[in-house]
N, C-alpha and C. Protein backbone atom coordinates (compact mmCIF):
# COMPACT_ATOMS: atom_id res chain seq x y z
N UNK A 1 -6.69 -12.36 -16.70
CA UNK A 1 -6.17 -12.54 -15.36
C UNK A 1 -7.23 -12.06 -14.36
N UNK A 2 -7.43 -12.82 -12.91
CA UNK A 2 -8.41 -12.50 -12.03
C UNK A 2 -7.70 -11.56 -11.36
N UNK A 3 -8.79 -10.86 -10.93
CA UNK A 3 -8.60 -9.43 -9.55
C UNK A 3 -7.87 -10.04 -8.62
N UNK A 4 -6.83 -8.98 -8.45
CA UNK A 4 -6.00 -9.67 -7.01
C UNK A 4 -6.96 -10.09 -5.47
N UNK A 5 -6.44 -11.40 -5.22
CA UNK A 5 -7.44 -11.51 -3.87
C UNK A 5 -6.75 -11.40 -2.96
N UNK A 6 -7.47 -11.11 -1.46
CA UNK A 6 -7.00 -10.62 -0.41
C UNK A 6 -5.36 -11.11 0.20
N UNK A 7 -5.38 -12.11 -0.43
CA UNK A 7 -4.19 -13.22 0.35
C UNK A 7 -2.81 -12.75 -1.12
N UNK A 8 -3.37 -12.08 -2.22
CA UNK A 8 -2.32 -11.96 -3.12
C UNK A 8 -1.69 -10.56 -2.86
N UNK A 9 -2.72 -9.78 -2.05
CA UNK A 9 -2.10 -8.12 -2.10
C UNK A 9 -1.73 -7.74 -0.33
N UNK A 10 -2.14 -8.88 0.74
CA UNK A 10 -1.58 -8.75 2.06
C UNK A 10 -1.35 -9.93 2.30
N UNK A 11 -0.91 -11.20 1.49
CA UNK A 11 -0.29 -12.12 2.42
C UNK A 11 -1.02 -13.31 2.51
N UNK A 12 -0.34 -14.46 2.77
CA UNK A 12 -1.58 -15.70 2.82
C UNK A 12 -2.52 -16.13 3.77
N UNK A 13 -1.82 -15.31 5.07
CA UNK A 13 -2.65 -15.57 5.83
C UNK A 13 -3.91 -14.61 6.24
N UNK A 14 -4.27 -13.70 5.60
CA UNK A 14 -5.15 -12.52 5.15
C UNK A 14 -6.03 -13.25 5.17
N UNK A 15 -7.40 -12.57 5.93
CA UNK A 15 -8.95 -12.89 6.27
C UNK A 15 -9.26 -12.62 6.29
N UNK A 16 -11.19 -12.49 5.95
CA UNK A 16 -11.72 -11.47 5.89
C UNK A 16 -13.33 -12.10 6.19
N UNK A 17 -14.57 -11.38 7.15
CA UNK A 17 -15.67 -12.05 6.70
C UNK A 17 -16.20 -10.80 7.06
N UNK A 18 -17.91 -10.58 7.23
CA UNK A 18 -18.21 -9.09 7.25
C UNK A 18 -18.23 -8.03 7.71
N UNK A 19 -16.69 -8.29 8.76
CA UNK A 19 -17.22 -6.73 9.88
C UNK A 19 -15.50 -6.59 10.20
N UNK A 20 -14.61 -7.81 9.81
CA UNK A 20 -12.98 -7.56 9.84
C UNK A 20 -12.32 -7.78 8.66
N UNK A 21 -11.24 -7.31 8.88
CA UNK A 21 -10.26 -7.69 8.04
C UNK A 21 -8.67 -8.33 8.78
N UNK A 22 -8.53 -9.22 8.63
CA UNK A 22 -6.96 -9.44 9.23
C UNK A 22 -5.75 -10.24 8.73
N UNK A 23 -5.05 -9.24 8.72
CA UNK A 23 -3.53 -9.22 8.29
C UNK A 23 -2.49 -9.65 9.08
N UNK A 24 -2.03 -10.76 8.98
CA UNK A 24 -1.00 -11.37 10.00
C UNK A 24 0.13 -10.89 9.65
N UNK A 25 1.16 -10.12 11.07
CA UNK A 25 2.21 -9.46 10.68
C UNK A 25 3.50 -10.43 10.59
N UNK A 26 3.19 -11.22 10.57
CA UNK A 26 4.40 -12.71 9.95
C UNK A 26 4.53 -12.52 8.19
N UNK A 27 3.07 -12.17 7.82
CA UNK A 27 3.06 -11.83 6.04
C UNK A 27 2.99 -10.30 5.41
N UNK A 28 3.73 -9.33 6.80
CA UNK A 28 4.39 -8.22 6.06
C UNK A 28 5.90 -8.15 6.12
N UNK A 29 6.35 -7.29 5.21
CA UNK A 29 7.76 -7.04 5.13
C UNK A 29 7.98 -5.86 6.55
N UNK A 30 7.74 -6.51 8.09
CA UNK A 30 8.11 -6.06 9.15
C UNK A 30 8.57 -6.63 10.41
N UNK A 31 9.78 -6.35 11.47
CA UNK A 31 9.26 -6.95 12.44
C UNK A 31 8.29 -6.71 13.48
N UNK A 32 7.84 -8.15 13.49
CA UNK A 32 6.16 -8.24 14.44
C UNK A 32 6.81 -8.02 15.83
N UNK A 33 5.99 -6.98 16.46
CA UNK A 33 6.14 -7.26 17.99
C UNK A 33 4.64 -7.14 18.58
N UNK A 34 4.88 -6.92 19.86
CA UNK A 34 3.49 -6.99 20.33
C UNK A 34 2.64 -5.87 20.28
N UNK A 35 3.39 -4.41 20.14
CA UNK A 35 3.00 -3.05 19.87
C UNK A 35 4.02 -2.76 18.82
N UNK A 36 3.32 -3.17 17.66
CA UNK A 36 4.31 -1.85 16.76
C UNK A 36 3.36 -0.66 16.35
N UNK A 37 3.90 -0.27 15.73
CA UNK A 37 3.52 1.75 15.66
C UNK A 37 2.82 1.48 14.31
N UNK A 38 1.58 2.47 14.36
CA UNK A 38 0.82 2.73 13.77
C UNK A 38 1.48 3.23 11.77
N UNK A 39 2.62 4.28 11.84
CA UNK A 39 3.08 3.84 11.17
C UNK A 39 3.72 3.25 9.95
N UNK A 40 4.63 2.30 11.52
CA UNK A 40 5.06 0.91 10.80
C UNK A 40 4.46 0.30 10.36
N UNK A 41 3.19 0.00 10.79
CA UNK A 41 2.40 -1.13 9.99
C UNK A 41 1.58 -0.91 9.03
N UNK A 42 1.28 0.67 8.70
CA UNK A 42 0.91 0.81 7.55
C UNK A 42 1.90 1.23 6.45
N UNK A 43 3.12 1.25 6.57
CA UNK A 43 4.31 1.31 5.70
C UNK A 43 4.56 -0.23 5.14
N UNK A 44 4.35 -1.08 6.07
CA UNK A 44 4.10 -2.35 5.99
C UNK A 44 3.41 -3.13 4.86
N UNK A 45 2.16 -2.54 5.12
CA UNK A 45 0.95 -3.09 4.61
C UNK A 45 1.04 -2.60 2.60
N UNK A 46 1.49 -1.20 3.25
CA UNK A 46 1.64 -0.65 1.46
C UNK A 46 2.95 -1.54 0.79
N UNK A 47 3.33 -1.31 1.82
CA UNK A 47 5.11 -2.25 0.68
C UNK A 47 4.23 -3.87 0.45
N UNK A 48 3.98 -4.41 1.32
CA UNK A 48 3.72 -5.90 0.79
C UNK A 48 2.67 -5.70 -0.73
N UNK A 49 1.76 -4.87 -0.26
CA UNK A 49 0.54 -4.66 -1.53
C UNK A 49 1.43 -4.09 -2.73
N UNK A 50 2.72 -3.22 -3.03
CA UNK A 50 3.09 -2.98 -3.76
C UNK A 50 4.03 -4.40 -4.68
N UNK A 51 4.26 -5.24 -4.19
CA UNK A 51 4.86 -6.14 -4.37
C UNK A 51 4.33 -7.06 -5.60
N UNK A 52 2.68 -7.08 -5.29
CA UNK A 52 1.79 -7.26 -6.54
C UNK A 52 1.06 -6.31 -7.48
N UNK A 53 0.90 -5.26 -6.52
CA UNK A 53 -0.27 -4.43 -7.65
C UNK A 53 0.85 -2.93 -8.29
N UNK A 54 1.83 -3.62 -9.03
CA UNK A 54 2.64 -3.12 -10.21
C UNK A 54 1.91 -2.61 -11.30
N UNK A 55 2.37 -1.98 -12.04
CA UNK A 55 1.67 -1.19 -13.28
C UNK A 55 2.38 -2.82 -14.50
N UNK A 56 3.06 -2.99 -14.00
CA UNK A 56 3.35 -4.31 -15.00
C UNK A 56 2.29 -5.20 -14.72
N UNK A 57 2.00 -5.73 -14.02
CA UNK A 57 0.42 -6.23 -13.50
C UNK A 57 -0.94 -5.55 -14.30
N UNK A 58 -0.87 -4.38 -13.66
CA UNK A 58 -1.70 -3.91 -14.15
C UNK A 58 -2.21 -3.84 -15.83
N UNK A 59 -0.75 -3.80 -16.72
CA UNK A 59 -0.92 -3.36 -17.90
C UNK A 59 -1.44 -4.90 -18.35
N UNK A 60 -1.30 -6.20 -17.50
CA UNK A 60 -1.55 -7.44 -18.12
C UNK A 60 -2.37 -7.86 -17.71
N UNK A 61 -3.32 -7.00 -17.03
CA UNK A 61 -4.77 -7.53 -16.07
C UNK A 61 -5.96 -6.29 -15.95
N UNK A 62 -7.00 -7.08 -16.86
CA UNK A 62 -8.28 -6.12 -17.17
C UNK A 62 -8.84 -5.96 -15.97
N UNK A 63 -8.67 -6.67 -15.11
CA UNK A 63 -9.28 -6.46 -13.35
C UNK A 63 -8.54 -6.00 -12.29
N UNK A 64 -7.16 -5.28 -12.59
CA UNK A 64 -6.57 -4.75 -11.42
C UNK A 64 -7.00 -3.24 -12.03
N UNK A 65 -7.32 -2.40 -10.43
CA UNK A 65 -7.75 -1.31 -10.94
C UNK A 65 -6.53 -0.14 -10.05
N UNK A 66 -5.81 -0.93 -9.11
CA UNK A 66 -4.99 -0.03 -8.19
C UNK A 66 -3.41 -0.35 -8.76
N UNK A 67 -2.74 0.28 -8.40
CA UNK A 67 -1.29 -0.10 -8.52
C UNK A 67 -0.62 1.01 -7.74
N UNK A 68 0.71 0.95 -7.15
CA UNK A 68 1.54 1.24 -6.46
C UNK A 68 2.87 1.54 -6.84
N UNK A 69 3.56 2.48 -7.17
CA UNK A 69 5.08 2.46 -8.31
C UNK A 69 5.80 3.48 -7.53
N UNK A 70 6.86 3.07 -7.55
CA UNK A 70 8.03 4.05 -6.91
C UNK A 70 8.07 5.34 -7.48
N UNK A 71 8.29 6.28 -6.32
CA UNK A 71 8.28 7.96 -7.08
C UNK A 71 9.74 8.33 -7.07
N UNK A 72 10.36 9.24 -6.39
CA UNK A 72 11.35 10.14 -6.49
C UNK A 72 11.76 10.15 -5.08
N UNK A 73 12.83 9.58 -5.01
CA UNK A 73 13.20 10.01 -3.18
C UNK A 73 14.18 11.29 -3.17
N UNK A 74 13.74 11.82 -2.28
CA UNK A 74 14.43 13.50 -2.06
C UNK A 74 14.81 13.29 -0.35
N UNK A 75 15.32 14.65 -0.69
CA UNK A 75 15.69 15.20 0.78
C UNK A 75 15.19 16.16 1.12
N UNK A 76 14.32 16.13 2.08
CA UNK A 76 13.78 17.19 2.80
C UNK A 76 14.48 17.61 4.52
N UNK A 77 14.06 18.87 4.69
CA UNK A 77 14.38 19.22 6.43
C UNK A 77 13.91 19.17 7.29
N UNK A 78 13.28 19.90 8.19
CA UNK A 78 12.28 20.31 9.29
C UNK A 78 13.07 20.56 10.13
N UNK A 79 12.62 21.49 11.00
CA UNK A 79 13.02 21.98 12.33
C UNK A 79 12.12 21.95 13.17
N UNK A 80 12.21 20.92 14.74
CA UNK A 80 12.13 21.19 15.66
C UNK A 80 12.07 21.66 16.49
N UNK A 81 11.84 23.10 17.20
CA UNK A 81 12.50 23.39 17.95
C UNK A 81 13.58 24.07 17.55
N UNK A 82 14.73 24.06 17.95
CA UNK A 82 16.07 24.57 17.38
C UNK A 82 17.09 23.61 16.76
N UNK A 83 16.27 22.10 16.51
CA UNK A 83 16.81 21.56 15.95
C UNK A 83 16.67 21.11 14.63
N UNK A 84 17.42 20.91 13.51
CA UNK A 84 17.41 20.91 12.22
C UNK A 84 17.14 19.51 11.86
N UNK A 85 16.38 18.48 10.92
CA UNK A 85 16.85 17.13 10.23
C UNK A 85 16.74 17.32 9.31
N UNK A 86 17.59 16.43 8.73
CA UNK A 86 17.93 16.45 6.74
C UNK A 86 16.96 14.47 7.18
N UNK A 87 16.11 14.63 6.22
CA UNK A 87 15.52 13.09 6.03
C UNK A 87 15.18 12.92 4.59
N UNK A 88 14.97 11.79 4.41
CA UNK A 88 15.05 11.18 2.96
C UNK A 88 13.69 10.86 2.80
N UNK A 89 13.14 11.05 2.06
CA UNK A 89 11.61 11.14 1.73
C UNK A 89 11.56 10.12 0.62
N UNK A 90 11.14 8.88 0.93
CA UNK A 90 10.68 8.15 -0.28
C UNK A 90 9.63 8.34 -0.70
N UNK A 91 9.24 7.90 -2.22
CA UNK A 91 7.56 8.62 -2.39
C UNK A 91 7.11 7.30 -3.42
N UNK A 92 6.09 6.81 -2.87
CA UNK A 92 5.23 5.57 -3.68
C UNK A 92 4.24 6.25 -4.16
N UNK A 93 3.56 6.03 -5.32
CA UNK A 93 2.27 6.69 -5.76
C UNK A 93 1.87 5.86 -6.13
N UNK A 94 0.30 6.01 -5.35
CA UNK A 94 -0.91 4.83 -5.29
C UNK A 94 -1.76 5.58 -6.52
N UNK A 95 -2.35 5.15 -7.50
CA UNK A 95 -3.01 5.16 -8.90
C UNK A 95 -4.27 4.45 -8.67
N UNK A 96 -5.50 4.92 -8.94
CA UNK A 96 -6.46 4.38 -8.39
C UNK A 96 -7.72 4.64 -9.95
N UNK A 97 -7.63 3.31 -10.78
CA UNK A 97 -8.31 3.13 -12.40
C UNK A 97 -9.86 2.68 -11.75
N UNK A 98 -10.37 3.22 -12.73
CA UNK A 98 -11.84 2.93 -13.10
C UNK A 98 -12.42 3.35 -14.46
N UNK A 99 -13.59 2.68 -14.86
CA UNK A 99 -13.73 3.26 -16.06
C UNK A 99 -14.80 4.33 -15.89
N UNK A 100 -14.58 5.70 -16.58
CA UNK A 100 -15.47 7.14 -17.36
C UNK A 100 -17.22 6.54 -17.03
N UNK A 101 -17.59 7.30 -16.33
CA UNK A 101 -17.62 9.37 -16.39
C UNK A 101 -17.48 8.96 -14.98
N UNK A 102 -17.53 8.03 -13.52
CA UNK A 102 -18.17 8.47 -12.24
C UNK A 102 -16.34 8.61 -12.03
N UNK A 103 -16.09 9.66 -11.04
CA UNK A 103 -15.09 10.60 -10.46
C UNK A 103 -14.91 10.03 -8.68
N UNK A 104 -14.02 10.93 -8.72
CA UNK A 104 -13.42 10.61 -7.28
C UNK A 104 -12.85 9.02 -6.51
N UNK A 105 -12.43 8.92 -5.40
CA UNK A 105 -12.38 7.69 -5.49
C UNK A 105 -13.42 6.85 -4.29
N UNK A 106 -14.03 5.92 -4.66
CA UNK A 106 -14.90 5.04 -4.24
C UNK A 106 -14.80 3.81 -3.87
N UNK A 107 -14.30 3.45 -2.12
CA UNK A 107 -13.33 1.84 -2.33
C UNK A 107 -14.12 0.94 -2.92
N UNK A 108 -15.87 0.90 -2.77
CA UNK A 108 -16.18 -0.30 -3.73
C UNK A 108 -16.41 -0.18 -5.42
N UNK A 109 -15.64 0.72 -5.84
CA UNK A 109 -15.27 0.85 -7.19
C UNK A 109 -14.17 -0.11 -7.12
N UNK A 110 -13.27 -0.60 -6.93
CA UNK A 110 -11.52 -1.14 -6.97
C UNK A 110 -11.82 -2.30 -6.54
């Protein structure tokens, strides 16, 4: 199986040549307005990319090196001020493969 390409992990209308990248917000799981929040659109961007780069993917493709898998949603608090919130913490964990010995992560490794 080939490495996911740009249009398989943000969308079809995803572009790219040497100095941008662009992601049309019609091909995330958001609504587009004219200012959305910083974010939203990177909550965006990870949910659509999670959609393909699965560890089920992964386990069936010698060229995906990232994947994305649901963690543990909890409840956490914080206080404000004098005010209290109970919020729900979802947790995705991004996994980032390469092959032995070079370390850390390197985006043009992936």
């Amino acid at each position: 199986m080939a490495e996911p390409t740009l249009q398989e992990v943000f969308g079809t209308g995803a572009t790219q040549d040497a100095t941008t990248i662009t992601i049309l917000k019609a091909d995330l799981p958001m609504t587009a307005a004219a200012v959305n929040r910083g974010e939203q659109c990177f909550a965006a961007i990870v949910k659509k990319a999670s959609t393909n780069l699965t560890s089920a993917n992964f386990a069936t493709s010698e060229n995906q090196s990232i994947t994305i898998a649901p963690g543990f949603d909890s409840l956490i608090y914080r206080t404000i001020g004098t005010v209290q919130q109970t919020l729900l913490q979802t947790q995705l964990t991004l996994n980032f493969a390469k092959v032995q010995p070079t370390s850390g992560v390197t985006p043009d490794d992936y």
